[in-house]
N, C-alpha and C. Protein backbone atom coordinates (compact mmCIF):
# COMPACT_ATOMS: atom_id res chain seq x y z
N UNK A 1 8.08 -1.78 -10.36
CA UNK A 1 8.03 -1.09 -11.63
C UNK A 1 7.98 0.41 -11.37
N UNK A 2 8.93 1.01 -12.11
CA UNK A 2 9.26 2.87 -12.11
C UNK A 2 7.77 3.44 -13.23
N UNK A 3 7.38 4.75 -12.84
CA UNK A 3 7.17 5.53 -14.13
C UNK A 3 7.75 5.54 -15.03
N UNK A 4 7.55 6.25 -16.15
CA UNK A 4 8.72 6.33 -17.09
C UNK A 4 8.96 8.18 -16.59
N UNK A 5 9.98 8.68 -17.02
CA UNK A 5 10.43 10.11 -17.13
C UNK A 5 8.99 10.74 -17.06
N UNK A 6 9.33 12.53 -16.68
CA UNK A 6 8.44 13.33 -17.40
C UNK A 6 9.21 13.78 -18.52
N UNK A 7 10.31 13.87 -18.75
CA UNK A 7 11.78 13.73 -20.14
C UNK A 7 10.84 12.99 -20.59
N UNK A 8 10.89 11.76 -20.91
CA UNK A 8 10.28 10.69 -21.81
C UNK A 8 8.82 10.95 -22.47
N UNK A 9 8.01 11.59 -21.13
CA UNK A 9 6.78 12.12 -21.34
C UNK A 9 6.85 13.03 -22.51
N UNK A 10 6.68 14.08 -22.55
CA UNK A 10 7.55 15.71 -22.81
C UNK A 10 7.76 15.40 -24.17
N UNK A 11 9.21 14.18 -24.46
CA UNK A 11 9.73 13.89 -25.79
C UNK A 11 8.17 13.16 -26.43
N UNK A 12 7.51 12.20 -26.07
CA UNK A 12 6.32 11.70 -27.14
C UNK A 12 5.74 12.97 -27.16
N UNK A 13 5.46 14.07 -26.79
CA UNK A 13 4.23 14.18 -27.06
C UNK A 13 4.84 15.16 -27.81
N UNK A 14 5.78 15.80 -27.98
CA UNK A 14 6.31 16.50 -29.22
C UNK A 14 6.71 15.91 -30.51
N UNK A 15 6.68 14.62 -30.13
CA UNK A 15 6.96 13.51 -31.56
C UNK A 15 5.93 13.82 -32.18
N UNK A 16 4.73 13.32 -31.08
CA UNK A 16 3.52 13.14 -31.57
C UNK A 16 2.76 14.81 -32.07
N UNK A 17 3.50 15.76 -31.51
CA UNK A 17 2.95 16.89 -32.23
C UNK A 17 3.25 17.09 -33.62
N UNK A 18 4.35 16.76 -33.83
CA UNK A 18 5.49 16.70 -35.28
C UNK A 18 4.75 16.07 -35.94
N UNK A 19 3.94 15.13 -35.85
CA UNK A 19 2.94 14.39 -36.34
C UNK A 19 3.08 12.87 -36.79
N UNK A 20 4.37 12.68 -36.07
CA UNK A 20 4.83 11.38 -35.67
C UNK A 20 4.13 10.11 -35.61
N UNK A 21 4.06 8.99 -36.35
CA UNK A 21 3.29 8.12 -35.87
C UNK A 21 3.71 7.07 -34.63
N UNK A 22 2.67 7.02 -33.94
CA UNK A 22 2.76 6.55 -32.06
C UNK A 22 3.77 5.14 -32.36
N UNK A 23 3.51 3.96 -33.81
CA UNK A 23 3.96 3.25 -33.80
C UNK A 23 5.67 3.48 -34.23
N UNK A 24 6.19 4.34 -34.66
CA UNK A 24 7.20 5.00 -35.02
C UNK A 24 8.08 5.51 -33.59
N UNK A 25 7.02 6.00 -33.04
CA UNK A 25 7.55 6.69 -31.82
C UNK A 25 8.12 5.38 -30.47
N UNK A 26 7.05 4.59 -30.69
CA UNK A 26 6.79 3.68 -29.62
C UNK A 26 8.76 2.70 -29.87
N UNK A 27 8.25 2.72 -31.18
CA UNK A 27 9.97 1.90 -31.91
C UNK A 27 11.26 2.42 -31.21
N UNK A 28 11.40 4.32 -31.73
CA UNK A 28 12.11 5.40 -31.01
C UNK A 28 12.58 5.20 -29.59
N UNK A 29 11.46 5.15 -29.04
CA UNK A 29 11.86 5.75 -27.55
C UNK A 29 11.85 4.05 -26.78
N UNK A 30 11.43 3.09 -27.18
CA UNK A 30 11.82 1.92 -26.95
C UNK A 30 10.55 1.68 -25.50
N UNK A 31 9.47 1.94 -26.12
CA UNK A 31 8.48 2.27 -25.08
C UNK A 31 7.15 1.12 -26.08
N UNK A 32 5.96 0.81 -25.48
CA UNK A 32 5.02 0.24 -25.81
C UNK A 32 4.30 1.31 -26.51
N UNK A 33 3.72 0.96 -27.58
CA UNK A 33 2.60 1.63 -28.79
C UNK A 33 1.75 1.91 -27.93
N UNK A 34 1.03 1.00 -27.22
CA UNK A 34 0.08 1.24 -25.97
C UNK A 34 -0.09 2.40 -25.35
N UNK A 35 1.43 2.89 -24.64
CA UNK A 35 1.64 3.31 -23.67
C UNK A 35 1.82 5.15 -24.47
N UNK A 36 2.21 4.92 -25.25
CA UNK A 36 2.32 6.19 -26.43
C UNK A 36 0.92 6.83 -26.60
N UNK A 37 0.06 5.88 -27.25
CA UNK A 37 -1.63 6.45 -26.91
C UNK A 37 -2.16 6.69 -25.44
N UNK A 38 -1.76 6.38 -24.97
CA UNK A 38 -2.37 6.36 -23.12
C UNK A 38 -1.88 7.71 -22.91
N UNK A 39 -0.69 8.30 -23.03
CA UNK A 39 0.15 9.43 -22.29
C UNK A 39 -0.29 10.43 -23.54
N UNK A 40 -1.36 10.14 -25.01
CA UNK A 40 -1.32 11.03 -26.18
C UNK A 40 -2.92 11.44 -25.35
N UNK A 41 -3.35 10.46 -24.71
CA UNK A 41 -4.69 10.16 -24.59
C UNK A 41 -5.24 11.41 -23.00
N UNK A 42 -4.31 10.67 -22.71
CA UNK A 42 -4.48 11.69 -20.85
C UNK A 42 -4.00 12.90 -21.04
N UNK A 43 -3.32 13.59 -22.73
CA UNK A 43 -2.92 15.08 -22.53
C UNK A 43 -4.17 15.63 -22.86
N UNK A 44 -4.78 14.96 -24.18
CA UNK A 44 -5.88 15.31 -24.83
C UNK A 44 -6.74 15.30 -23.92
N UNK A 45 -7.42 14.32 -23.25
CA UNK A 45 -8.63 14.28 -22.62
C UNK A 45 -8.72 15.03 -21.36
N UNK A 46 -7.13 15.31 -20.27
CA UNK A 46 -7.17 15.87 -19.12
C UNK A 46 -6.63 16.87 -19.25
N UNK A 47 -5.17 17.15 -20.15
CA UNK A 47 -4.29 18.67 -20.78
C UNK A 47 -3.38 17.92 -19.18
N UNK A 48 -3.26 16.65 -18.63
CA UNK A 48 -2.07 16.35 -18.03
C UNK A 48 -0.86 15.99 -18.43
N UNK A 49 0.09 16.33 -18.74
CA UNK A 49 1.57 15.52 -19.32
C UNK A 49 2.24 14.63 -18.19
N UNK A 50 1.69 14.61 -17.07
CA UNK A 50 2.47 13.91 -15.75
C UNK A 50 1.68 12.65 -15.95
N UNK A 51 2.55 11.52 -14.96
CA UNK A 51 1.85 9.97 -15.18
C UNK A 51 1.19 10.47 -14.13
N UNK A 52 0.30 9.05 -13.18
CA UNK A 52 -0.44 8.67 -12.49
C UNK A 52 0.48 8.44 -10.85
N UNK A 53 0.06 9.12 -9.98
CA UNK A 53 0.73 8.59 -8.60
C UNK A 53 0.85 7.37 -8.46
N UNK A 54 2.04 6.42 -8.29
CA UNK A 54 2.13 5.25 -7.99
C UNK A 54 2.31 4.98 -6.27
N UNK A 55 1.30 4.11 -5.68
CA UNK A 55 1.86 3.90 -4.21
C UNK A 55 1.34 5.26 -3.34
N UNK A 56 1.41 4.62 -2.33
CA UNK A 56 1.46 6.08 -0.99
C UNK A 56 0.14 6.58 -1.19
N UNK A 57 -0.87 6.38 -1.85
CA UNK A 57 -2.44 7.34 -1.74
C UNK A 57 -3.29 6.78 -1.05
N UNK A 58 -3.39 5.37 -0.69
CA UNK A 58 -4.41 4.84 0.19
C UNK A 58 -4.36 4.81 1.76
N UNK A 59 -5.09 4.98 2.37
CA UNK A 59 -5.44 5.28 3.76
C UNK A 59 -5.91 3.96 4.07
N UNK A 60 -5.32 3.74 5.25
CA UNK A 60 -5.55 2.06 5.90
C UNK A 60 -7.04 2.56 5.89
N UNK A 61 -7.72 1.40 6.22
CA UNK A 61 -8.94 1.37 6.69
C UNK A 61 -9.03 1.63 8.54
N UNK A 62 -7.99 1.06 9.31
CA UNK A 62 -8.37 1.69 10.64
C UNK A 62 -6.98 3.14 10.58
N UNK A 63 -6.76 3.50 9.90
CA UNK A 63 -5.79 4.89 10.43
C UNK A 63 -6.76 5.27 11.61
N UNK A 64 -8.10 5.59 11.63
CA UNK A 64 -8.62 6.37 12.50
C UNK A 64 -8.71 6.12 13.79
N UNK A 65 -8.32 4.72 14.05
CA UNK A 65 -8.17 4.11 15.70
C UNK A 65 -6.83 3.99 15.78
N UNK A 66 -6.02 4.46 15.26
CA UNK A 66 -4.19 4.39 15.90
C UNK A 66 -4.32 4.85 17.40
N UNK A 67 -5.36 5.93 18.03
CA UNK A 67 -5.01 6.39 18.98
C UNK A 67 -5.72 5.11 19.73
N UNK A 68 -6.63 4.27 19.68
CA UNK A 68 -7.40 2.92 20.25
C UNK A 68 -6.26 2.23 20.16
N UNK A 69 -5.60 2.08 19.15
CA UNK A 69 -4.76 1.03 19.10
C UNK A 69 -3.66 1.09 19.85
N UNK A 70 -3.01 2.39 20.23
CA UNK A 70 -1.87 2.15 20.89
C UNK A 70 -2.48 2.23 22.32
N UNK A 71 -3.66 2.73 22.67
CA UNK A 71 -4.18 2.64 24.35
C UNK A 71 -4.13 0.81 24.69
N UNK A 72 -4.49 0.49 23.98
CA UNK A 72 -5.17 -0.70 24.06
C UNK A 72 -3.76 -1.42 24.05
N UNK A 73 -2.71 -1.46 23.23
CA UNK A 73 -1.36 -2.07 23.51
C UNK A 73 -0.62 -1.29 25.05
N UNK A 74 -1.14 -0.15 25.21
CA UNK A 74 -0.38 0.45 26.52
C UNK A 74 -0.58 -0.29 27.51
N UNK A 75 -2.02 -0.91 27.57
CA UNK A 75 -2.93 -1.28 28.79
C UNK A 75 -2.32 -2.73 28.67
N UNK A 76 -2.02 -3.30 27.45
CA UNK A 76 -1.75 -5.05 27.59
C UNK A 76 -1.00 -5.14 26.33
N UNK A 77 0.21 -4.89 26.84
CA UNK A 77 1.42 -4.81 25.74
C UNK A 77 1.54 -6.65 25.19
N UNK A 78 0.99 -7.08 25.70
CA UNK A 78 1.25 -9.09 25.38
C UNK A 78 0.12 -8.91 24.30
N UNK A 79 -0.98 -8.38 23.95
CA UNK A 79 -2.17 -8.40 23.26
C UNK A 79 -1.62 -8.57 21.52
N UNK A 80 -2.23 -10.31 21.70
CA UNK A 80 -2.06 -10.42 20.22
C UNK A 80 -2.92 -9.95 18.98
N UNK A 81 -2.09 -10.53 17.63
CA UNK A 81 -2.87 -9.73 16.59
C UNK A 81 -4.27 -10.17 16.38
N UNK A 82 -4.62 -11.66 16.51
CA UNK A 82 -6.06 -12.14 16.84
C UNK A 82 -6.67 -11.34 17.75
N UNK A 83 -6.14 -11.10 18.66
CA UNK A 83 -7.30 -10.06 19.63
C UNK A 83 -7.31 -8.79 19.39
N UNK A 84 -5.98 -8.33 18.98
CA UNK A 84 -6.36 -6.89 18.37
C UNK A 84 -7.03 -7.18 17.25
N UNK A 85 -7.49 -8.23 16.24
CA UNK A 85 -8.53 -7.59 15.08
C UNK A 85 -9.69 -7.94 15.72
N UNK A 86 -10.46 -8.54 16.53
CA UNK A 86 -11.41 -8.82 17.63
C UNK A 86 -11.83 -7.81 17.82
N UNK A 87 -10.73 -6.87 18.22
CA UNK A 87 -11.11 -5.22 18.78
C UNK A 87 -11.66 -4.43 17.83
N UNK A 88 -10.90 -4.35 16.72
CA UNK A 88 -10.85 -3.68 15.46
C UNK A 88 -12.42 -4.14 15.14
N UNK A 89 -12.69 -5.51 14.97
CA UNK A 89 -14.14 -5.86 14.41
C UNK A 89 -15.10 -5.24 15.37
N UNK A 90 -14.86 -5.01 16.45
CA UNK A 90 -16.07 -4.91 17.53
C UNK A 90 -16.13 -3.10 17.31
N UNK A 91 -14.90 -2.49 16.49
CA UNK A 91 -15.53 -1.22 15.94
C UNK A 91 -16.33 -1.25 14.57
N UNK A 92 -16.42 -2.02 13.89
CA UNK A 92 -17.26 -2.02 12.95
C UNK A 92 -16.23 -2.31 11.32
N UNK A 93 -15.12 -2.71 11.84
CA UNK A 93 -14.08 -2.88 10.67
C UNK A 93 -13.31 -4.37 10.98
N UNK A 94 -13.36 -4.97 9.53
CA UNK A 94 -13.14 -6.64 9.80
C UNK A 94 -11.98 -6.36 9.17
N UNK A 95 -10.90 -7.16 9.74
CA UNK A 95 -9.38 -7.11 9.09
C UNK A 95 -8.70 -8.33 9.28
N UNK A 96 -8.20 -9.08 8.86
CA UNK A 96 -6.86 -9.80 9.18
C UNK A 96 -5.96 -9.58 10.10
N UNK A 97 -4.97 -10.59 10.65
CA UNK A 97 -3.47 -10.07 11.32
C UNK A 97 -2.90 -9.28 10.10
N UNK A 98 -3.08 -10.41 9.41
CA UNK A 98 -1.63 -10.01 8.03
C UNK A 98 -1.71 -8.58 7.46
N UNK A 99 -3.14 -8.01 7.48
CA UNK A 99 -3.78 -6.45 6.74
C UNK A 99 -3.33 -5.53 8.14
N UNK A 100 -3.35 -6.26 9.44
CA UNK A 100 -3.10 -5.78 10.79
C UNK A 100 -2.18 -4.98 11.00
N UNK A 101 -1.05 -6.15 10.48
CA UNK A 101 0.26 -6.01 10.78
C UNK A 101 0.78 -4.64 10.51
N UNK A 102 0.55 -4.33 8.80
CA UNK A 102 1.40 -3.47 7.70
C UNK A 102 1.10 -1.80 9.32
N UNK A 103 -0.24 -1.58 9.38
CA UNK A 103 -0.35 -0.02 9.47
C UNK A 103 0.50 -0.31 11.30
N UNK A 104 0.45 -1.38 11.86
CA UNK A 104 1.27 -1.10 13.18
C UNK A 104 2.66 -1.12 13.09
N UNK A 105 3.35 -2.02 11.73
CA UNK A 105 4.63 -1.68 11.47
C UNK A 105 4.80 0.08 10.75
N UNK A 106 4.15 0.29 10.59
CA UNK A 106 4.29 1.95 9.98
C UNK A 106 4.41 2.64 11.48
N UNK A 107 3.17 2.30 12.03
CA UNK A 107 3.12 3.19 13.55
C UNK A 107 4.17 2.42 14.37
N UNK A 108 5.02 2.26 13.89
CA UNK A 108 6.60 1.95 14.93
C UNK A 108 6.14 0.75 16.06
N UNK A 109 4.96 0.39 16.15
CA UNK A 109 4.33 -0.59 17.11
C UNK A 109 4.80 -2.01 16.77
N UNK A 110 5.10 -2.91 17.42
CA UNK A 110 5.95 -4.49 17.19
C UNK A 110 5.29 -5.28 18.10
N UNK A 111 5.37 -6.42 17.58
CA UNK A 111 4.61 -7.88 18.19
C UNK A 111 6.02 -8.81 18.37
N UNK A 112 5.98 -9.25 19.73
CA UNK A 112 6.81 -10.90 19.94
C UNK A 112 6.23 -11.79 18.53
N UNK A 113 7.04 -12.25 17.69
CA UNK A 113 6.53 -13.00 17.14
C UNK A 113 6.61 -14.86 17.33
N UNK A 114 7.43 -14.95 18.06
CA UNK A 114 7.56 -16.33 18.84
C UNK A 114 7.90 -16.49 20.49
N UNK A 115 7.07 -17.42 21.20
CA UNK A 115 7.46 -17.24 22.24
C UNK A 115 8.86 -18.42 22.88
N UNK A 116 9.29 -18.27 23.70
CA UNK A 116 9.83 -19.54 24.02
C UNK A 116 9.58 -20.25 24.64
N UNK A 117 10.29 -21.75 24.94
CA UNK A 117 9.67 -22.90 25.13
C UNK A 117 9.01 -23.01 26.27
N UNK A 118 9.67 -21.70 27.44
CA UNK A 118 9.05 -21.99 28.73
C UNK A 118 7.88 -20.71 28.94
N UNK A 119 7.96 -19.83 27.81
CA UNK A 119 6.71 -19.19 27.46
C UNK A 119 5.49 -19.97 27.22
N UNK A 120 5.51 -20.73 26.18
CA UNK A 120 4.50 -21.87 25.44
C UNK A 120 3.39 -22.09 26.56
N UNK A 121 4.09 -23.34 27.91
CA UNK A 121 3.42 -23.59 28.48
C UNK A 121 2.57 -22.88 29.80
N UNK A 122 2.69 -21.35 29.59
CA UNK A 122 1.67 -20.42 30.43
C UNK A 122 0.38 -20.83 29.70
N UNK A 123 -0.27 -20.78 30.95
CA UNK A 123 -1.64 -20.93 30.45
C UNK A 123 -2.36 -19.28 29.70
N UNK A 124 -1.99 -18.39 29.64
CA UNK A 124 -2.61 -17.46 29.07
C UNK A 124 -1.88 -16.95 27.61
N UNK A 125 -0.71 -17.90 27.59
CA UNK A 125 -0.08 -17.97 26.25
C UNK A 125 -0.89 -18.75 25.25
N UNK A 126 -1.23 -20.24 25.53
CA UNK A 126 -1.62 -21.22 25.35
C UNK A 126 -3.14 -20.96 24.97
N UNK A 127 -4.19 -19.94 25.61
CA UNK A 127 -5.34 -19.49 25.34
C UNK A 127 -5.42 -18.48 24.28
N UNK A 128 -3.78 -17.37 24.15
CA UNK A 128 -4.32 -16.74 23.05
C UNK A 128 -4.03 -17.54 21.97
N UNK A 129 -3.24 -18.96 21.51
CA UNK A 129 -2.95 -19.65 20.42
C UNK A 129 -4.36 -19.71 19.94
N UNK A 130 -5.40 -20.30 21.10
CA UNK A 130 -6.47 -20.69 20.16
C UNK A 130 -7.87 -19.71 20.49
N UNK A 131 -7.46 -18.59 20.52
CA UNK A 131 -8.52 -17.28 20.31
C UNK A 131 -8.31 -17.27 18.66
């Protein structure tokens, strides 16, 4: 789902200066009544006419060990995502693979995700299955 315009923005709230009613407007611009008070609501209460940042503002929870994280893949590039969140917990932050995954695919970092058949039966393959 997009914002809508700051065009779109801009146009309600000059409707709504004209003295437009929101349900009139909402009809107009082919927008929710809702959404007409919300954007009448955040000029009044903040003097903002821009929406809300969508996406991109949150900070992983480990950004701050990327530099741990890639030592620690330098030293044992085979090191799976079970043992890297092992690591991660033993700093004081509990995570998933799956929550794991996203910030090492950002940091360009990649995991084997299957081994093959004559991989399988190493014994130190076979031990990280059931870490």
């Amino acid at each position: 789902m997009h914002a809508y315009s700051q065009d779109l923005r801009d146009r309600v709230l000059r409707a709504l200066e004209r003295g437009d009613r929101p349900s009139d407007i909402a009809r107009r611009f082919e927008v929710s009544r809702v959404w007409v008070y919300d954007v009448r609501n955040r000029f009044r209460d903040r003097g903002k006419r821009c929406g809300y940042q969508i996406g991109g503002h949150c900070l992983s929870s480990i950004a701050h060990l990327e530099a741990n994280i890639r030592a620690w893949i330098q030293v044992e590039p085979d090191l799976s995502l079970a043992r890297l969140c092992r690591r991660v917990a033993r700093q004081g932050i509990r995570i998933k693979a799956a929550a794991l995954w996203h910030p090492l695919d950002k940091w360009k970092l990649s995991f084997k995700k299957t081994l093959h058949a004559s991989e399988q039966e190493r014994p130190d393959a076979q031990l990280a299955r059931h870490e």
